[in-house]
Every structure is written in structure tokens, then in C-alpha cells.
C-alpha atoms as a PDB file:
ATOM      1  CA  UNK A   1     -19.759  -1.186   6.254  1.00  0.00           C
ATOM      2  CA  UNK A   2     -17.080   1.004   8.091  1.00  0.00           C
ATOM      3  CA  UNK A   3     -15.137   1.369   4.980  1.00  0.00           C
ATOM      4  CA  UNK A   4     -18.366   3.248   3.485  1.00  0.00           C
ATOM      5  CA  UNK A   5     -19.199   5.512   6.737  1.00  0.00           C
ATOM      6  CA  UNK A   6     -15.607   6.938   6.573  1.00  0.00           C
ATOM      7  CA  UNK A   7     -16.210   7.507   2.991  1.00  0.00           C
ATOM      8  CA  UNK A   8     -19.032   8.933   3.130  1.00  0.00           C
ATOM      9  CA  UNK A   9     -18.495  10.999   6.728  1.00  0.00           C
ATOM     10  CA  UNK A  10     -14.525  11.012   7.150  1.00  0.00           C
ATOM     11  CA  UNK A  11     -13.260   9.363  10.184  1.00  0.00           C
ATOM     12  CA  UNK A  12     -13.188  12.222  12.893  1.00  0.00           C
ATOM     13  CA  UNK A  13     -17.124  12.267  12.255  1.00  0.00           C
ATOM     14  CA  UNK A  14     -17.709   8.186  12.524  1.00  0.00           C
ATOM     15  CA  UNK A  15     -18.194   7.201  15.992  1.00  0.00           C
ATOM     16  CA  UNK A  16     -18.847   3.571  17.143  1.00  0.00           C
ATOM     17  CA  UNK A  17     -22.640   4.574  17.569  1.00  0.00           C
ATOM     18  CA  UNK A  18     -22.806   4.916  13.717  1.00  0.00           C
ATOM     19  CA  UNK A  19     -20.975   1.799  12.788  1.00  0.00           C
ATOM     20  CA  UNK A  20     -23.201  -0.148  15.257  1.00  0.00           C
ATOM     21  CA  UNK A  21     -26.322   1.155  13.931  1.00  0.00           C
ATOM     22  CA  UNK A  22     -25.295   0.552  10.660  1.00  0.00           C
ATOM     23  CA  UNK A  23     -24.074  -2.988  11.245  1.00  0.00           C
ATOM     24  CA  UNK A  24     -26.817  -3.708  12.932  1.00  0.00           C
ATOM     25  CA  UNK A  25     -25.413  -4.839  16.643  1.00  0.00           C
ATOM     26  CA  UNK A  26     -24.751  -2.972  19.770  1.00  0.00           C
ATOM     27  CA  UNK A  27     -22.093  -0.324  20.345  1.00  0.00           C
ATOM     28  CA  UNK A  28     -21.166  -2.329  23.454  1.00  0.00           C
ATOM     29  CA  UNK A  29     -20.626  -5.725  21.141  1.00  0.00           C
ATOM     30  CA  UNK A  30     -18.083  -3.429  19.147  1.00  0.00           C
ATOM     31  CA  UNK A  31     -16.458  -1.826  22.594  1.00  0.00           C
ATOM     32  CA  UNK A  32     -16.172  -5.601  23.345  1.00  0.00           C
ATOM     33  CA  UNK A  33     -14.485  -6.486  20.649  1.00  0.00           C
ATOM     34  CA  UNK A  34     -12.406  -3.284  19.218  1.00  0.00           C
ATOM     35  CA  UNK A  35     -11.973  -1.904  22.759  1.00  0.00           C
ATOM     36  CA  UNK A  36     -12.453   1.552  20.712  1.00  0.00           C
ATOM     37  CA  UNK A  37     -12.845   3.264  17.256  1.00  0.00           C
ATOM     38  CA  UNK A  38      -9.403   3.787  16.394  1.00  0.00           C
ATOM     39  CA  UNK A  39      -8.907  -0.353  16.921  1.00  0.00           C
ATOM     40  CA  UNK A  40     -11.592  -1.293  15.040  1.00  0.00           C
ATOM     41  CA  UNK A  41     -10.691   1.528  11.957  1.00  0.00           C
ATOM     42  CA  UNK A  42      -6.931   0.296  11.820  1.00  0.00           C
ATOM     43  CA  UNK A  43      -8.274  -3.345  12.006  1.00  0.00           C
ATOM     44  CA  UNK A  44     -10.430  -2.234   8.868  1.00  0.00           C
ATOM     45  CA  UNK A  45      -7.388  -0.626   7.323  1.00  0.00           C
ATOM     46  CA  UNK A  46      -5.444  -3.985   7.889  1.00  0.00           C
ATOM     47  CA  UNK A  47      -7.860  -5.772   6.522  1.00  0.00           C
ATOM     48  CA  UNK A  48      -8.616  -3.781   3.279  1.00  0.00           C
ATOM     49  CA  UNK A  49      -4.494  -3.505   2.962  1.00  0.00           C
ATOM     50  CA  UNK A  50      -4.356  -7.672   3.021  1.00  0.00           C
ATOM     51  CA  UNK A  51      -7.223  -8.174   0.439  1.00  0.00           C
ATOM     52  CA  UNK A  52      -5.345  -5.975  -2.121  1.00  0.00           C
ATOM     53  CA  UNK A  53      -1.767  -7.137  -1.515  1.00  0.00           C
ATOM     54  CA  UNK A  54      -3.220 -10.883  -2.143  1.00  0.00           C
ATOM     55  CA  UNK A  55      -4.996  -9.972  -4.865  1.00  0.00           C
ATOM     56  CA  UNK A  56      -1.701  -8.208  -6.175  1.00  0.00           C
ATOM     57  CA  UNK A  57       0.540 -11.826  -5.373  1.00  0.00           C
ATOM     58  CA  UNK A  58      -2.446 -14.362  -6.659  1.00  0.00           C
ATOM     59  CA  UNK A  59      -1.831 -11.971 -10.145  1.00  0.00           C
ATOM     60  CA  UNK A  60       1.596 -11.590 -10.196  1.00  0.00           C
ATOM     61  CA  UNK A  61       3.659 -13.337 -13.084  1.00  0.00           C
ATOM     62  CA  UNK A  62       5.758 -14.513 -10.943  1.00  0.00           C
ATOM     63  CA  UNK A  63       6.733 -14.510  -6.895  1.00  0.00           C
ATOM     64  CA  UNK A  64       9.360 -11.879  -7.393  1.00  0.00           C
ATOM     65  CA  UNK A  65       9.410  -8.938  -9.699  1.00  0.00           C
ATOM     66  CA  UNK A  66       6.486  -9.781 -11.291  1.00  0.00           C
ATOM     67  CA  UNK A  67       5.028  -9.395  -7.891  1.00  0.00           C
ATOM     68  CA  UNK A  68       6.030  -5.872  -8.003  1.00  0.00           C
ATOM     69  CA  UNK A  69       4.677  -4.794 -10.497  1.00  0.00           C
ATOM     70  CA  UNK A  70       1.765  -6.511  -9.582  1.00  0.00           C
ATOM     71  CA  UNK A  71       1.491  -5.080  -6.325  1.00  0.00           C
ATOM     72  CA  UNK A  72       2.053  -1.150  -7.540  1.00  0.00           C
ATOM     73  CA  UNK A  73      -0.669  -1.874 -10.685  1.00  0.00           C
ATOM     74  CA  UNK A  74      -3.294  -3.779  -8.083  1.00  0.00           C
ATOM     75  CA  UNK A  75      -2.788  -0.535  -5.154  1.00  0.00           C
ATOM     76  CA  UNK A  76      -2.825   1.663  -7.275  1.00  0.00           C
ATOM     77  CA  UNK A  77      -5.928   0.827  -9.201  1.00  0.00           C
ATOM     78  CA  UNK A  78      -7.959  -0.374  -6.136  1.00  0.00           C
ATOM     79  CA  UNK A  79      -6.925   2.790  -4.517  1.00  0.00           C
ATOM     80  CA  UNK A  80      -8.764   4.833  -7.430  1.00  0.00           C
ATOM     81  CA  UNK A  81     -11.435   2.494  -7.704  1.00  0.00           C
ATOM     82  CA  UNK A  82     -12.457   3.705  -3.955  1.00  0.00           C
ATOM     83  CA  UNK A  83     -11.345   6.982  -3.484  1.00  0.00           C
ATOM     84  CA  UNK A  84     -13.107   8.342  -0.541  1.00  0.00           C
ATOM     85  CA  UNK A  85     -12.290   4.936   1.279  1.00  0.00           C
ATOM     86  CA  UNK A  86      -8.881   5.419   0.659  1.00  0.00           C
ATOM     87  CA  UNK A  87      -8.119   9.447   1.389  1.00  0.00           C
ATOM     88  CA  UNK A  88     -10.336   8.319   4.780  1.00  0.00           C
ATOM     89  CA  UNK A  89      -7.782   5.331   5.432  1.00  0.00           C
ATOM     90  CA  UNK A  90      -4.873   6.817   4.638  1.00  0.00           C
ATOM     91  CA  UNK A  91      -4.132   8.710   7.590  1.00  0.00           C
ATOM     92  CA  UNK A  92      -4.714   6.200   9.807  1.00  0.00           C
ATOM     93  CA  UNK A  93      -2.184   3.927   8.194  1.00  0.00           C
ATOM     94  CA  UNK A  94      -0.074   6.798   9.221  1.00  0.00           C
ATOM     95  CA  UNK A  95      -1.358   7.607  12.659  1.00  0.00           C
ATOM     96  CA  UNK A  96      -2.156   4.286  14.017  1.00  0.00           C
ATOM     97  CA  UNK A  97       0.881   1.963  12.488  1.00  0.00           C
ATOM     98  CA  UNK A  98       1.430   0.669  15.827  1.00  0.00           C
ATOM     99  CA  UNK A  99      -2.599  -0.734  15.786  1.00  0.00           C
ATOM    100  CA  UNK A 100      -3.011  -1.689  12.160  1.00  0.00           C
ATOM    101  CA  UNK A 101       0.760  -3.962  12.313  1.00  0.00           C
ATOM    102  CA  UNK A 102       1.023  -3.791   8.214  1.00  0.00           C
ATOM    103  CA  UNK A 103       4.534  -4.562   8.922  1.00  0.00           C
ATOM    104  CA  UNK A 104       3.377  -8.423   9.549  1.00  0.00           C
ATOM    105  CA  UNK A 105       1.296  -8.028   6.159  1.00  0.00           C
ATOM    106  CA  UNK A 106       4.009  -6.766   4.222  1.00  0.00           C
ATOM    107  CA  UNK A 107       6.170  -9.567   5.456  1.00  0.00           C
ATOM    108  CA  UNK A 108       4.023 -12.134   4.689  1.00  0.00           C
ATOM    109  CA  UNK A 109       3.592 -10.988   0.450  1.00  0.00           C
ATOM    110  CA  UNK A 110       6.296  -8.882   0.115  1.00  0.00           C
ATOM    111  CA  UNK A 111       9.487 -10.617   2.469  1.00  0.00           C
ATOM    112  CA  UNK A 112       8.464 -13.364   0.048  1.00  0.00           C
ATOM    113  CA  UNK A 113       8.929 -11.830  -2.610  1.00  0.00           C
ATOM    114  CA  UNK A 114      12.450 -10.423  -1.751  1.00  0.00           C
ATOM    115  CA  UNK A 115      12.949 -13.985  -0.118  1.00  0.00           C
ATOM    116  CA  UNK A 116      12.498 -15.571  -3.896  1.00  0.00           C
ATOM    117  CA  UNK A 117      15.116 -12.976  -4.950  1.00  0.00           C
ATOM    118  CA  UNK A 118      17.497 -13.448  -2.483  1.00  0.00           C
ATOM    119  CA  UNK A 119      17.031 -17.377  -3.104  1.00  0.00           C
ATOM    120  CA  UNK A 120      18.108 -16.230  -6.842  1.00  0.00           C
ATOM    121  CA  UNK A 121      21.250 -14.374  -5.845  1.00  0.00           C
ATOM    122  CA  UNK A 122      20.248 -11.252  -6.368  1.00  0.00           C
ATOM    123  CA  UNK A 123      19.932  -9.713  -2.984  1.00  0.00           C
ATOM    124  CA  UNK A 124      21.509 -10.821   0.396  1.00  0.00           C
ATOM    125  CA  UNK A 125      19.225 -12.213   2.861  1.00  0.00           C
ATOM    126  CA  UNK A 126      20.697 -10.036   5.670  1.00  0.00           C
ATOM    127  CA  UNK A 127      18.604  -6.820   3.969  1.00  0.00           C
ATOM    128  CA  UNK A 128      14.922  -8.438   3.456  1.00  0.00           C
ATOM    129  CA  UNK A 129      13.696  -7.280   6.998  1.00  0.00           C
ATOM    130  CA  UNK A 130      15.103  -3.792   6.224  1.00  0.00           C
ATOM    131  CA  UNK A 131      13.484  -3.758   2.112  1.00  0.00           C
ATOM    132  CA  UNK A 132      10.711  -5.025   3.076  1.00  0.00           C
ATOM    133  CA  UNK A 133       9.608  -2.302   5.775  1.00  0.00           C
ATOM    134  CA  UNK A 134      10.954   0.300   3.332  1.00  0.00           C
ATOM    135  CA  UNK A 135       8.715  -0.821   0.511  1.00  0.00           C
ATOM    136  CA  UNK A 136       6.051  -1.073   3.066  1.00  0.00           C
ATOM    137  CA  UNK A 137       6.469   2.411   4.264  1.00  0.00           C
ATOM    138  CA  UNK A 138       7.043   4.143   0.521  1.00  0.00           C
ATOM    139  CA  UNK A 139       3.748   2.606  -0.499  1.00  0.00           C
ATOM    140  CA  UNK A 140       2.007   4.096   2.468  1.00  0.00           C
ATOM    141  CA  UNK A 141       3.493   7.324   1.862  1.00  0.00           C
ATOM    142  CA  UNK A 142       2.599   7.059  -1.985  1.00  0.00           C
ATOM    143  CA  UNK A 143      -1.060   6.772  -0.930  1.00  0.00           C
ATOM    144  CA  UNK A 144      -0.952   9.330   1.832  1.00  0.00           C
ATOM    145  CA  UNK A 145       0.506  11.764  -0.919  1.00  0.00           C
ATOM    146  CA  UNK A 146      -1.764  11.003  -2.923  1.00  0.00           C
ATOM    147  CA  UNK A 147      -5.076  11.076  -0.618  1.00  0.00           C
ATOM    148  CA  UNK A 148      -3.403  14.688  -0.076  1.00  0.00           C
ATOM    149  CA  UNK A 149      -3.831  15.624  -4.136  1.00  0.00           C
ATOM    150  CA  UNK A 150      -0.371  15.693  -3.762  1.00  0.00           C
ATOM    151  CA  UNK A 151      -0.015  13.590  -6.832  1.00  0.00           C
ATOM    152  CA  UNK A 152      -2.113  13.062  -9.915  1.00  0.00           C
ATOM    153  CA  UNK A 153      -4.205   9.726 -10.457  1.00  0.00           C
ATOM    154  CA  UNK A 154      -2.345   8.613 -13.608  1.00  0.00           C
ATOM    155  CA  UNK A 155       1.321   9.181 -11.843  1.00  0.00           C
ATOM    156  CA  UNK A 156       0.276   6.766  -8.689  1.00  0.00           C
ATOM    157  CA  UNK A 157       0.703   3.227 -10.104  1.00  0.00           C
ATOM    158  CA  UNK A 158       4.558   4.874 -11.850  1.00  0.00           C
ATOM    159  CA  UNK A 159       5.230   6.594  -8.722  1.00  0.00           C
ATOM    160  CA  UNK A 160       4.683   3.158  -6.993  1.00  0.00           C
ATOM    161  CA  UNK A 161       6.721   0.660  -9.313  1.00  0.00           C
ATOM    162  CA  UNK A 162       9.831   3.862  -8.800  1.00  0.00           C
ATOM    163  CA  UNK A 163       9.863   3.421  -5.122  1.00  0.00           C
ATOM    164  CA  UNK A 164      10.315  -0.107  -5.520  1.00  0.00           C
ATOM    165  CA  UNK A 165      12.968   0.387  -7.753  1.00  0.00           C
ATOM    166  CA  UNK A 166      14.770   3.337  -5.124  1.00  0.00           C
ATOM    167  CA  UNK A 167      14.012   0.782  -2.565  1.00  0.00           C
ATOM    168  CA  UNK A 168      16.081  -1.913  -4.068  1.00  0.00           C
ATOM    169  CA  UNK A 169      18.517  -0.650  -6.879  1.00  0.00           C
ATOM    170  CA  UNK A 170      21.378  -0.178  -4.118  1.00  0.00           C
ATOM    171  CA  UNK A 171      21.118  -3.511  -2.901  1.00  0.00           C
ATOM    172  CA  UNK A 172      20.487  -5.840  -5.779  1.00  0.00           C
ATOM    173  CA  UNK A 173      22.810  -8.145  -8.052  1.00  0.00           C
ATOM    174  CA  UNK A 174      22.678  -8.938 -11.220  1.00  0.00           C
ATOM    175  CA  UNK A 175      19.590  -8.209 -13.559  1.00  0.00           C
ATOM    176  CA  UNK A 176      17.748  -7.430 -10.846  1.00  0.00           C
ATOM    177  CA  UNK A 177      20.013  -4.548 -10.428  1.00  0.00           C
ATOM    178  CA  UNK A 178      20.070  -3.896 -14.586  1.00  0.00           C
ATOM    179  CA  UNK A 179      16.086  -4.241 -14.130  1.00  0.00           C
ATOM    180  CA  UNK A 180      15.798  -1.706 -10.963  1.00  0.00           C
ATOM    181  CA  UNK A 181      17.909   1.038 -13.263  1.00  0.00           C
ATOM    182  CA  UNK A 182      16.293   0.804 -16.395  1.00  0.00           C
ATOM    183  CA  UNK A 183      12.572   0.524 -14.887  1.00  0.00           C
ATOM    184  CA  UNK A 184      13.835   3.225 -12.481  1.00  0.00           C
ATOM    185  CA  UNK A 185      14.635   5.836 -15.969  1.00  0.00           C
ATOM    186  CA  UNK A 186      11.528   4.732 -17.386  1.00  0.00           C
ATOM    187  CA  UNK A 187       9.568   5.430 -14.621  1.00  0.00           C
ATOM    188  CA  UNK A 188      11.197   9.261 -14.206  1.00  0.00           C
ATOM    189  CA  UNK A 189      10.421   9.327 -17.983  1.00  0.00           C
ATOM    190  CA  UNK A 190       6.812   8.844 -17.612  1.00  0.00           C
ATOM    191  CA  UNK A 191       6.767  11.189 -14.796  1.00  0.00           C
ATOM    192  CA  UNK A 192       8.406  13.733 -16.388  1.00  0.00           C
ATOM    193  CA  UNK A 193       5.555  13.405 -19.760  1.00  0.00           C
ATOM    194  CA  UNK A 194       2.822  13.793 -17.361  1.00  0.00           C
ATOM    195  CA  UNK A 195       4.555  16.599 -15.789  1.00  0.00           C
ATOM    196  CA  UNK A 196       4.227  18.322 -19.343  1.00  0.00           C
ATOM    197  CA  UNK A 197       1.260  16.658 -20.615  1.00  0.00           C
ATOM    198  CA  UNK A 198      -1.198  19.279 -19.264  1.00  0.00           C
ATOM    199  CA  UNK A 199       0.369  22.141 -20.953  1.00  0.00           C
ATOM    200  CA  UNK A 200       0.605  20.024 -24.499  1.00  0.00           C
END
């Protein structure tokens, strides 16, 4: 219900009038609750962020890499699925990190992920705290670049599975590290075709 206001209006232009009315309660059951509209829009934010990270580890291959590629192919594609939702979320994942805490989400999908790796040997324990809020924050910034046109549709889900790859190339072992490279030049590849593709 929220999600689809802020599409539809943009977020300066929803107030907690409008969501009550459309929800069907009263504004002071939301004040109750959300204290005020930038709580309750970060809580939505948090919430939409959780539903497509677990969708992204319930469909990955496997609880480490093949989470990350899961997790860049499932944000990406739910991000273009619901545009307006997303341009309208993306600042506040920006301007309200404090409210919307994806730090916790991202610890609980991906520091498991980079906890199966590190259980492998091929990254030290002592760096999953510090990955994991990097990935976090490169996959906010992807979308926020994005939501600015800043990037093209079809680059989001490559641009995505690269910043993993930046992310972890200088601190992984073995073929994780042989992995991050070579996905890392194919990625830049890609990138650079679609850079070229509209003048073809």
C-alpha cells in the first residue's frame, strides 16, 4: 500500500494522511505505531529490501557465490520489475540508513554467505563485518545510481555481480580469488559492449 503511493506520488508528496486513508485506519494508529512518516517509509524500505534478499538466498545454488550471483540477478530484476517503487525508495535507503538498519539484513543473508566462505578458506573471518557492509553499501549505491538514470537497465544486474567482485577480490584465497578476477574482466567486458552497443 505505501510502496504504491510513493510510486505513484513520490515520497515528499505522501503524508501519513494518505497512507491512512488508503490503508484504511487512522493517521493516529500509524503516529502510534511509526511515530512518523520517515519511520514507517524506511520500515517499508526494510521490509521490501528483506523479501528480495531471501528470495535471492532461497534461489541461490549454493550459500556462497552462488548466493551472489543470486542476489545481484534477484535485485536487479525486482528492482526493474517495480520501477517507480524503487527510484521512490532509493533515497531513503540513503537518507534514513540509521532508521531502515539494512546493515542487520545484510548480515543476516549476506555475513552468511561470506561466513560459508571463510569456513572454506577462502577469506579470513576477521574481514566479514567489514565485506559485508561494503557489499551492503555498493548495492545501495548501484540502485541509487540507477534510480538517478545514471545507469542503463541492462548494465544493473553486471554492474551488481562487479561490485561484489571489487568488494572481495583483495581479500579472497584461492578460487575464490581466481573467480573474483575472471568474473570481475567479464563483467568490464559486458560493460564495455553495452557502452558501444547503441552506436552499433
Amino acid at each position: 500500500m505505501t510502496n504504491a503511493l510513493l510510486a505513484q506520488h513520490g515520497y515528499d508528496a505522501v503524508s501519513m494522511r494518505a497512507i491512512a486513508a488508503a490503508a484504511g485506519v487512522a493517521e493516529r494508529t500509524l503516529f502510534n505505531i511509526y511515530i512518523n512518516k520517515d519511520t514507517l517509509i524506511a520500515t517499508c524500505a526494510r521490509e521490501r529490501t528483506e523479501d528480495v534478499i531471501n528470495e535471492a538466498w532461497v534461489k541461490a545454488a549454493d550459500p556462497g557465490i552462488g548466493f551472489f550471483l543470486s542476489l545481484s540477478e534477484t535485485l536487479s530484476r525486482r528492482t526493474l520489475e517495480q520501477p517507480d517503487v524503487a527510484r521512490a525508495l532509493a533515497p531513503v535507503l540513503i537518507q534514513h540508513a540509521d532508521i531502515v538498519g539494512l546493515h542487520h539484513v545484510y548480515r543476516r543473508y549476506v555475513g552468511r554467505a561470506l561466513d560459508e566462505l571463510a569456513r572454506q578458506g577462502l577469506l579470513e573471518e576477521d574481514d566479514i563485518d567489514t565485506l559485508t557492509g561494503l557489499i551492503g553499501q555498493r548495492m545501495v549505491s548501484a540502485v541509487t545510481l540507477w534510480s538517478g538514470h545514471g545507469m542503463i537497465d541492462d548494465t544493473l544486474e553486471t554492474q551488481m555481480r562487479l561490485a561484489v567482485c571489487q568488494v572481495l577480490l583483495p581479500h579472497a584465497h584461492g578460487n575464490l580469488r581466481d573467480w573474483s578476477h575472471q568474473e570481475a574482466r567479464r563483467c568490464v567486458r559486458r560493460l564495455a559492449q553495452a557502452a558501444i552497443s547503441p552506436l552499433a
